[in-house]
C-alpha atoms as a PDB file:
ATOM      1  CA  UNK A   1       0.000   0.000   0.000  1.00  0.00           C
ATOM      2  CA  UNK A   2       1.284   3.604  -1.286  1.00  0.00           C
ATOM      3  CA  UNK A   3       1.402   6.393   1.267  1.00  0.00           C
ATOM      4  CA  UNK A   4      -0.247   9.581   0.016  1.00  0.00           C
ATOM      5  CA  UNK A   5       2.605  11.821  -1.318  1.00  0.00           C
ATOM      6  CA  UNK A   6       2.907  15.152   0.716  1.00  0.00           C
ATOM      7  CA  UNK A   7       4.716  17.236  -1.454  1.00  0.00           C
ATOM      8  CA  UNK A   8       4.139  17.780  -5.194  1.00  0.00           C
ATOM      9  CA  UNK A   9       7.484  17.701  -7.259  1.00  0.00           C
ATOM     10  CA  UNK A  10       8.759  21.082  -7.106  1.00  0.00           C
ATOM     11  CA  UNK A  11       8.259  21.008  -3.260  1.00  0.00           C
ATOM     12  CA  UNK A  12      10.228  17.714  -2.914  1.00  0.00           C
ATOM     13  CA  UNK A  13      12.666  19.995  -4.439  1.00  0.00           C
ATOM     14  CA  UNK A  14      12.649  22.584  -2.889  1.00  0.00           C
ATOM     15  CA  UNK A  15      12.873  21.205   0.702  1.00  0.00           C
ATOM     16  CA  UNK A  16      15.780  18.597  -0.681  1.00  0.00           C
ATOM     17  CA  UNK A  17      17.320  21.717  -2.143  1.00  0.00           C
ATOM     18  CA  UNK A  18      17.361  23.268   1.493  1.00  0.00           C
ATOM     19  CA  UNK A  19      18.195  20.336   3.218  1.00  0.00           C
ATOM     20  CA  UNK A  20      21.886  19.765   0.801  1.00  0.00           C
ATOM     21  CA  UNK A  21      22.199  23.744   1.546  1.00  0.00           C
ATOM     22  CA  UNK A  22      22.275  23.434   5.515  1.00  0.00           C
ATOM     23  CA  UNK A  23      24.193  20.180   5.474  1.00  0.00           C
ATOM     24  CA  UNK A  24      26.093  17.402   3.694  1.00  0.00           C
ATOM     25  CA  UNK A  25      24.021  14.860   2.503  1.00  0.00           C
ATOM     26  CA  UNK A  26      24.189  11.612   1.297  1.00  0.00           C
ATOM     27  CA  UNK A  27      21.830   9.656  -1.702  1.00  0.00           C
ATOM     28  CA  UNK A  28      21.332   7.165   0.816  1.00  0.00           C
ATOM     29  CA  UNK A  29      19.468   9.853   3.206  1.00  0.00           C
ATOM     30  CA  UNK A  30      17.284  11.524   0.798  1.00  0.00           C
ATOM     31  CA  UNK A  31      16.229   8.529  -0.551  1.00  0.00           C
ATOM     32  CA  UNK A  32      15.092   7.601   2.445  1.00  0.00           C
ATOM     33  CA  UNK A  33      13.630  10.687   2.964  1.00  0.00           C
ATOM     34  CA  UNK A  34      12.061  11.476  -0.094  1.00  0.00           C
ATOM     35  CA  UNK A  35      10.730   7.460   0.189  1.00  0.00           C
ATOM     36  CA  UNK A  36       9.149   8.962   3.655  1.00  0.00           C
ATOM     37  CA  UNK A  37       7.124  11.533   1.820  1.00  0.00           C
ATOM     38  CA  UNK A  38       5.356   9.192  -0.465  1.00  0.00           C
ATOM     39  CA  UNK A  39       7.678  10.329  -3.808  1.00  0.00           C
ATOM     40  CA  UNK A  40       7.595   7.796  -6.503  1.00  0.00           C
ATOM     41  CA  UNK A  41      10.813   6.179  -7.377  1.00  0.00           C
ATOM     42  CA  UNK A  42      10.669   7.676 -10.706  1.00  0.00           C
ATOM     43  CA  UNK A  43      10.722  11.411  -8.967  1.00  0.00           C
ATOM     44  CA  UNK A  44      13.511  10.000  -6.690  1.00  0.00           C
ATOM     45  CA  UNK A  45      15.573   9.576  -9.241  1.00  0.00           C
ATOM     46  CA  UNK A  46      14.963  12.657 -10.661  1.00  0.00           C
ATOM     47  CA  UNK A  47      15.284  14.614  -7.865  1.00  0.00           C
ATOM     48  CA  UNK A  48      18.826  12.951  -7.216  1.00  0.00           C
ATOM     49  CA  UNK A  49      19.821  13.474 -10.465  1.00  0.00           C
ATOM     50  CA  UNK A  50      19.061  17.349 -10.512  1.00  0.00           C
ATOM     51  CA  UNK A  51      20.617  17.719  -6.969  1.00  0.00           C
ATOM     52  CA  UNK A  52      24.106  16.054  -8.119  1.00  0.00           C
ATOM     53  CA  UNK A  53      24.292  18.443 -11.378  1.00  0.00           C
ATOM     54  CA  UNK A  54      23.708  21.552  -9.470  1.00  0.00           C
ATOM     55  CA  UNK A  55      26.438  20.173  -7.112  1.00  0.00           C
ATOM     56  CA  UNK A  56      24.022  20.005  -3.754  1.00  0.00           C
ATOM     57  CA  UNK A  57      24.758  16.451  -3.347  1.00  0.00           C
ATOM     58  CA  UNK A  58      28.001  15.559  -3.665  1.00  0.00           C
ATOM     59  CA  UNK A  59      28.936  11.987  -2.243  1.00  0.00           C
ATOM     60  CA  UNK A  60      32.959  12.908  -1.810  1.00  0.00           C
ATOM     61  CA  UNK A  61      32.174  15.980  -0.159  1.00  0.00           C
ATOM     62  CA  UNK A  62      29.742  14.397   2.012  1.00  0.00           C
ATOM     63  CA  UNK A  63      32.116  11.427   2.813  1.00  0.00           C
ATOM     64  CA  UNK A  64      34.880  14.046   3.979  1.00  0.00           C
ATOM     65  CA  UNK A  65      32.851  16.453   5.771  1.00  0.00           C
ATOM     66  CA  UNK A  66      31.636  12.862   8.047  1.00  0.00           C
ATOM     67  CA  UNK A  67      35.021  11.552   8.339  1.00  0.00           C
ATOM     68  CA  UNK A  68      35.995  15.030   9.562  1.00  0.00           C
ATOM     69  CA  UNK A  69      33.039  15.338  11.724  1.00  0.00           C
ATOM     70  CA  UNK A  70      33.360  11.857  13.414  1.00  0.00           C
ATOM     71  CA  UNK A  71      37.051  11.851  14.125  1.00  0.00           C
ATOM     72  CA  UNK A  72      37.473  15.858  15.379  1.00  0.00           C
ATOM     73  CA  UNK A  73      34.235  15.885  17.451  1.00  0.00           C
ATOM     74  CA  UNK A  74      33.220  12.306  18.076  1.00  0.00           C
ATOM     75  CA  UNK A  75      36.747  10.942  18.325  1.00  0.00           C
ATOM     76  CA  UNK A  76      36.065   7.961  16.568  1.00  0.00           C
ATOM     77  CA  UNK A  77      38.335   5.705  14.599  1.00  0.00           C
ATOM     78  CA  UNK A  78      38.604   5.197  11.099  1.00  0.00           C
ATOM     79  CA  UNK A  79      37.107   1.511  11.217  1.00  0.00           C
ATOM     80  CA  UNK A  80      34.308   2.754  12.735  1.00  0.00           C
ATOM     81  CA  UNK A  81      33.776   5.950  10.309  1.00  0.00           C
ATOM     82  CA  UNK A  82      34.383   3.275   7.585  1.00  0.00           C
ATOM     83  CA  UNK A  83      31.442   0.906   8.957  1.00  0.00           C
ATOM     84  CA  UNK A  84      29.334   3.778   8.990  1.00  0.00           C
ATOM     85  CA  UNK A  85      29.979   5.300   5.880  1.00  0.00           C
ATOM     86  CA  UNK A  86      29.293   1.759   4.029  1.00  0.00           C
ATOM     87  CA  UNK A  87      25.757   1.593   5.784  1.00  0.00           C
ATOM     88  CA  UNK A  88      25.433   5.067   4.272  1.00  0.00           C
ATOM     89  CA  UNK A  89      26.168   2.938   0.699  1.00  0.00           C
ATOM     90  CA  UNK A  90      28.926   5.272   0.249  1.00  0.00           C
ATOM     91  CA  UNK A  91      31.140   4.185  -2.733  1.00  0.00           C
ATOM     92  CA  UNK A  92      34.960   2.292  -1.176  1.00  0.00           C
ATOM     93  CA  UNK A  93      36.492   5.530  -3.388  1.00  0.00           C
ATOM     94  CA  UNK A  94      34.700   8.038  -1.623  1.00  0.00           C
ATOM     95  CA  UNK A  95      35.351   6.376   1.893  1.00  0.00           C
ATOM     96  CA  UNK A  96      38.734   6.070   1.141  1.00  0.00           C
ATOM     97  CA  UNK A  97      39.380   9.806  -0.320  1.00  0.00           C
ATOM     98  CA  UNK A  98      37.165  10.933   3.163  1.00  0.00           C
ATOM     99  CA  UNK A  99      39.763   8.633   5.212  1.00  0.00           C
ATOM    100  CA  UNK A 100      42.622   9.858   3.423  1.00  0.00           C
ATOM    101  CA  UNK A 101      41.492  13.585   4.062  1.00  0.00           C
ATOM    102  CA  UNK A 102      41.821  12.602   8.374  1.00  0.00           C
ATOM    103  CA  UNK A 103      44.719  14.394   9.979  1.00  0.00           C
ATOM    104  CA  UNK A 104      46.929  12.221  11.150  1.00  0.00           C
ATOM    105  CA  UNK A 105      48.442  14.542  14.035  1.00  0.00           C
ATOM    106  CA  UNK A 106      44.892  15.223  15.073  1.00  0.00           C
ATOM    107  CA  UNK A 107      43.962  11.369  14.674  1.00  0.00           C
ATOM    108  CA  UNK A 108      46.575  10.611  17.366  1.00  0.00           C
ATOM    109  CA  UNK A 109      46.424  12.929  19.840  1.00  0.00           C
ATOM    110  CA  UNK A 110      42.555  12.125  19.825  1.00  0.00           C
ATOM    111  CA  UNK A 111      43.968   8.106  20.268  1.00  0.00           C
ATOM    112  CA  UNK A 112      46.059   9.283  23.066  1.00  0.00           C
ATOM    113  CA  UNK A 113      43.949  11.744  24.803  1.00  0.00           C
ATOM    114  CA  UNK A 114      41.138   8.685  25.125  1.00  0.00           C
ATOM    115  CA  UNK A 115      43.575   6.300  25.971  1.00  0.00           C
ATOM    116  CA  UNK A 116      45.498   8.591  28.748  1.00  0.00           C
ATOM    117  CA  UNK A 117      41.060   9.821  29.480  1.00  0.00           C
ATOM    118  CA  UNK A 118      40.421   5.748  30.268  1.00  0.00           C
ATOM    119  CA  UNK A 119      43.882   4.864  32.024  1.00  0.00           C
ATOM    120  CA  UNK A 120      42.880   7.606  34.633  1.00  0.00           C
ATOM    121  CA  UNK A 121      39.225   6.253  35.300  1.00  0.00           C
ATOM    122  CA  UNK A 122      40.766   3.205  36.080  1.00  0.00           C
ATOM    123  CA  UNK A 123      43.213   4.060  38.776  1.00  0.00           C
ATOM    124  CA  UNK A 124      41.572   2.176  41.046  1.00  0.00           C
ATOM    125  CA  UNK A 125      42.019  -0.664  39.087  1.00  0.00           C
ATOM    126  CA  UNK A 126      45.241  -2.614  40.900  1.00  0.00           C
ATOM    127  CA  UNK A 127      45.885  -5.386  38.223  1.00  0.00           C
ATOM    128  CA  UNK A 128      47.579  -4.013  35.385  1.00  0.00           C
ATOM    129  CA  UNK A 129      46.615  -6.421  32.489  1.00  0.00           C
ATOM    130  CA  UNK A 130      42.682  -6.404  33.589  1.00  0.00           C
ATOM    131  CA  UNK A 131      43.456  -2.172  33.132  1.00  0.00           C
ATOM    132  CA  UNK A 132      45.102  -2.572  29.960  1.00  0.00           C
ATOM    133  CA  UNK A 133      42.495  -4.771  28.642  1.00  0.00           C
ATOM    134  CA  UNK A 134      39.914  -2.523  29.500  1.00  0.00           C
ATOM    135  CA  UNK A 135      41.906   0.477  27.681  1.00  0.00           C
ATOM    136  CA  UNK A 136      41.788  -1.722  24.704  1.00  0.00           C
ATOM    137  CA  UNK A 137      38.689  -3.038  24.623  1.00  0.00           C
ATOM    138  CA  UNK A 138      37.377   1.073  24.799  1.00  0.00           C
ATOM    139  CA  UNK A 139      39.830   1.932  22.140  1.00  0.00           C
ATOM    140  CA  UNK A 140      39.086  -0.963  19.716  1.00  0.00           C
ATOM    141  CA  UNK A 141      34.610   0.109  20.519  1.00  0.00           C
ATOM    142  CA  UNK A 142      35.645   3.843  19.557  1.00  0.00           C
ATOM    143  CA  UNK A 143      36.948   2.258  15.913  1.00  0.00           C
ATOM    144  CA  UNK A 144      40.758   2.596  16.136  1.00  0.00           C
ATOM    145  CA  UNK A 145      43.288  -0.266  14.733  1.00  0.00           C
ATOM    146  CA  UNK A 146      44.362  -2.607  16.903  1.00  0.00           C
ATOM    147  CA  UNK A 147      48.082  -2.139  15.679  1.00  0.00           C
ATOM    148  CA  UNK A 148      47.698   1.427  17.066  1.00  0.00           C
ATOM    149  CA  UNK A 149      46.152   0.765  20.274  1.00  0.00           C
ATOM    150  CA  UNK A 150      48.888  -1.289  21.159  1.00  0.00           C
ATOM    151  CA  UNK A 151      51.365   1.203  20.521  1.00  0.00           C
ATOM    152  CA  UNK A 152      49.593   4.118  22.223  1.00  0.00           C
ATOM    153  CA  UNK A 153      48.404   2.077  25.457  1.00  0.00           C
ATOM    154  CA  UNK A 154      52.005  -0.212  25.791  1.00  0.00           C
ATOM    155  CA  UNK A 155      53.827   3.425  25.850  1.00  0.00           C
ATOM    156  CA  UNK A 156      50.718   5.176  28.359  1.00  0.00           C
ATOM    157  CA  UNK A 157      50.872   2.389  30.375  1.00  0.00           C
ATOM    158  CA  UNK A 158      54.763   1.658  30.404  1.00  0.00           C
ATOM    159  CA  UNK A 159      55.380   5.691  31.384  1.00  0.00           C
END
């Protein structure tokens, strides 16, 4: 059964239109949303295909501006942005130009400042490998590699 649609075309457009213009979208999430207002697919498609020629979707942009986003304010790891961005249906070349656009020196300082941010909530925490498995097992939840982890919380927890 069809839901009613609520907004003729040029509406749909014009609120889509808005929506790109406040924030970076993905194809994904105004599918979705048009879907929500009862546009046919054939309209969908339409409407995606005038928002990517005028440039207000953009599914690069939109992949850096979430990488960027997720690592500098969420502090999350690249393995995590990566899961996310793939249940966005981002293309593997957009995910990897977004991951490739991360700042490393910001990247580890956020890696350290969780790991040093854990190590201290623990201090009660007497045996040292039940600590250090802790650290890791917060690290590896917040999406970092487990290569780096090791590196970050062996020199934390060896100072």
């Amino acid at each position: 059964m069809k839901s009613e649609c609520k907004y003729s075309f040029l509406e749909a457009k014009a609120k889509l239109e808005a929506l790109c213009a406040y924030q970076e979208r993905c194809s994904f999430e105004l599918n979705n949303k048009m879907f929500d207002w009862g546009v046919d697919s054939e309209d969908r498609d339409r409407l995606l295909a005038h928002l990517i020629s005028y440039n207000f979707l953009n599914e690069e942009r939109f992949a850096e501006a979430f990488c960027s986003g997720k690592v500098n304010i969420k502090k999350w790891g690249k393995i995590k942005v990566r899961q996310h961005l793939k249940q966005k249906r981002i293309s593997d070349y957009s995910i990897k130009k977004g991951l490739e656009s991360i700042n490393e020196d910001i990247y580890l300082r956020n890696i350290e400042k969780l790991a040093l941010q854990k190590i201290n909530s623990l201090s009660k925490e007497k045996n040292s490998y039940t600590k250090k498995t802790k650290v890791y097992r917060f690290l590896s939840s917040k999406g970092y590699e487990t290569d780096l982890i090791r590196e970050v919380v062996d020199e934390l927890m060896d100072n």
